[in-house]
Protein backbone atom coordinates (compact mmCIF):
# COMPACT_ATOMS: atom_id res chain seq x y z
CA UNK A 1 0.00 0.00 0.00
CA UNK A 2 1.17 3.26 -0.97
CA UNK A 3 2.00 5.47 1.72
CA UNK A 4 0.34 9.16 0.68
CA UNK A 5 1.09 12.23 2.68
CA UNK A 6 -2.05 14.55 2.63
CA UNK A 7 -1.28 18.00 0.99
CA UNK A 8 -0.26 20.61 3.93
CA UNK A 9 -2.30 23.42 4.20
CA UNK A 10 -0.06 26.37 2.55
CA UNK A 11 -1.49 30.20 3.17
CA UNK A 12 1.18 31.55 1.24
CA UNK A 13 0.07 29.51 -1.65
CA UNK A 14 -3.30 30.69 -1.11
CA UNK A 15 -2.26 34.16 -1.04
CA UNK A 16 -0.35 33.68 -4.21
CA UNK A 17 -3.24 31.98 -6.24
CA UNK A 18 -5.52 35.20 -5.42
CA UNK A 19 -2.41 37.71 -6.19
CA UNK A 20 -2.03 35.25 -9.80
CA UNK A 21 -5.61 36.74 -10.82
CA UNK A 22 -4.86 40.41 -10.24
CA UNK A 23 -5.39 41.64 -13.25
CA UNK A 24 -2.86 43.80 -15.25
CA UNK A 25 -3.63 47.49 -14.60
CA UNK A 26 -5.08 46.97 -11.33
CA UNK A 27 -4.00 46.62 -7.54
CA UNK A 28 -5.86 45.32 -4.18
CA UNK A 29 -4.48 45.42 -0.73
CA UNK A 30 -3.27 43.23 1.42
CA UNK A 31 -6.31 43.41 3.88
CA UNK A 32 -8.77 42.79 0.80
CA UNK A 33 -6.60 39.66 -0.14
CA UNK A 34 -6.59 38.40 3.98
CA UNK A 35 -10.61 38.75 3.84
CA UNK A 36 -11.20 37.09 0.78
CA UNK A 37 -9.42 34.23 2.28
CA UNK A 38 -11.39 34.31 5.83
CA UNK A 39 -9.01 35.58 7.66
CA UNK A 40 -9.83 39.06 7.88
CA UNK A 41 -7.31 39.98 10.22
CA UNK A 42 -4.11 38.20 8.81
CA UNK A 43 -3.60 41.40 6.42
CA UNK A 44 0.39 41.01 8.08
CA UNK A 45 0.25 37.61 6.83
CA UNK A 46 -0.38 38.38 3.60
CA UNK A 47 2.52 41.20 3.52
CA UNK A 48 4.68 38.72 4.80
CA UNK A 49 3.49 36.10 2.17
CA UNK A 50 4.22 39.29 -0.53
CA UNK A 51 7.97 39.67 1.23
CA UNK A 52 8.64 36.03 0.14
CA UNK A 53 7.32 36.11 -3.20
CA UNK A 54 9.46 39.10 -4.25
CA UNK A 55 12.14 36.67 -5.93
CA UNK A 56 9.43 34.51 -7.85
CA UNK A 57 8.96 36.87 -11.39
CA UNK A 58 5.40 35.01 -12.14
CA UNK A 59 3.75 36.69 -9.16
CA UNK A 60 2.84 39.92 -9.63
CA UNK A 61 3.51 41.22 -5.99
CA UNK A 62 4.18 44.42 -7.37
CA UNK A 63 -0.12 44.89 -7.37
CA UNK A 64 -0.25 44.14 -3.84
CA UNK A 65 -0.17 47.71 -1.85
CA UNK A 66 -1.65 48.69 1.58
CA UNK A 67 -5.23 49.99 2.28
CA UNK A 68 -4.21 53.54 1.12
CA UNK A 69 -2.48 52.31 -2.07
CA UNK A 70 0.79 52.97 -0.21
CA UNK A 71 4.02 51.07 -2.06
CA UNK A 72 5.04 49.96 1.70
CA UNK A 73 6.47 46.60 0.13
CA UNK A 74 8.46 48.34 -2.31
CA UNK A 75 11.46 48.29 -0.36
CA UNK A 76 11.60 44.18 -0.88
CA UNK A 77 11.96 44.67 -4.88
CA UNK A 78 14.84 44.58 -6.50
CA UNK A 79 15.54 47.97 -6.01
CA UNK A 80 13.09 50.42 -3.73
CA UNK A 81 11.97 51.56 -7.22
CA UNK A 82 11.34 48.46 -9.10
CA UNK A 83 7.49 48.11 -7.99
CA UNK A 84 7.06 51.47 -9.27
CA UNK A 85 8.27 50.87 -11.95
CA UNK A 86 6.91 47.87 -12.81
CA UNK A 87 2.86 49.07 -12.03
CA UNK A 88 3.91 52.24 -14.18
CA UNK A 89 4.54 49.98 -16.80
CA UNK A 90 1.31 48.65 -16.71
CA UNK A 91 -0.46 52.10 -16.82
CA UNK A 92 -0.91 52.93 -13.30
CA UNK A 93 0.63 56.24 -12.45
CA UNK A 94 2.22 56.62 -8.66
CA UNK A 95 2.99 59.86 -7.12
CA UNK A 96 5.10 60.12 -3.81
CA UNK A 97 4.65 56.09 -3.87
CA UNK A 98 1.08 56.02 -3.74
CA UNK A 99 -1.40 54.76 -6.61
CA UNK A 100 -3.08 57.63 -8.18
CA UNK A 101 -7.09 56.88 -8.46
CA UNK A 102 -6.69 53.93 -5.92
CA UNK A 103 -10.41 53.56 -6.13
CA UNK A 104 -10.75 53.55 -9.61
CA UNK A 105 -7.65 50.92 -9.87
CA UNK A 106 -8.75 48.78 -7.09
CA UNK A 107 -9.50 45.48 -7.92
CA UNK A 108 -11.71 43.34 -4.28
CA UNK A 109 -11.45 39.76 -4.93
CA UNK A 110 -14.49 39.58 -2.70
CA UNK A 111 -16.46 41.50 -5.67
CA UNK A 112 -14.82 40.03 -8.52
CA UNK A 113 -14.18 36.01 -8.37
C-alpha cells in the first residue's frame, strides 16, 4: 500500500493563487486579499506572504499595496523603485509612492471572483 502524505495546508500559496488573478492594470491590498481568504485579520500575513514572493517573477507582488495604495512593500523589490516601476509599466501612475485613483484601480477579490 502506498504510503500518501495529505497535501499541507499552505497560506502563502493561497495568497499567491488570489495575487495570480490580479489583473494587469489593477491593484488590491493586502487586507482585501486576507478577507477574501477568511481571515480578515491576517492582512500582516499576507505582507509577509508578498515579502517572500518578491524573488518569484510570475507573481505579480508588485499589485499588492496597503489599504491607502501605499508602495510599503516596495522596499523588498529589486531595487526600492522596481514596484514602481513595474505598475507604471502597466499604466498605473504613482505619485510620492502612492497609486493615483486607488479607487478607480482597485480590484476586491471579494467583488470580482
Amino acid at each position: 500500500m502506498e504510503n500518501k502524505t495529505p497535501k499541507t495546508y499552505s497560506f502563502f500559496e493561497d495568497v499567491y493563487e488570489v495575487v495570480m488573478l490580479i489583473p494587469k492594470g489593477r491593484v488590491t491590498s493586502y487586507g482585501a486579499i486576507a478577507s477574501y481568504l477568511g481571515t480578515k485579520m491576517s492582512a500582516r500575513m499576507v505582507g509577509w506572504a508578498m515579502n517572500a514572493a518578491h524573488t518569484n517573477k510570475k507573481i505579480p507582488a508588485h499589485r499588492v499595496v496597503n489599504r491607502n495604495g501605499l508602495l510599503t512593500g516596495r522596499h523588498h523589490f529589486e531595487t526600492p523603485s522596481a514596484m514602481q516601476m513595474r505598475l507604471e509599466k502597466e499604466k498605473i501612475k504613482v505619485k510620492n509612492h502612492q497609486v493615483q485613483e486607488f479607487e478607480k484601480k482597485f480590484w476586491d477579490p471579494a467583488k470580482e471572483l
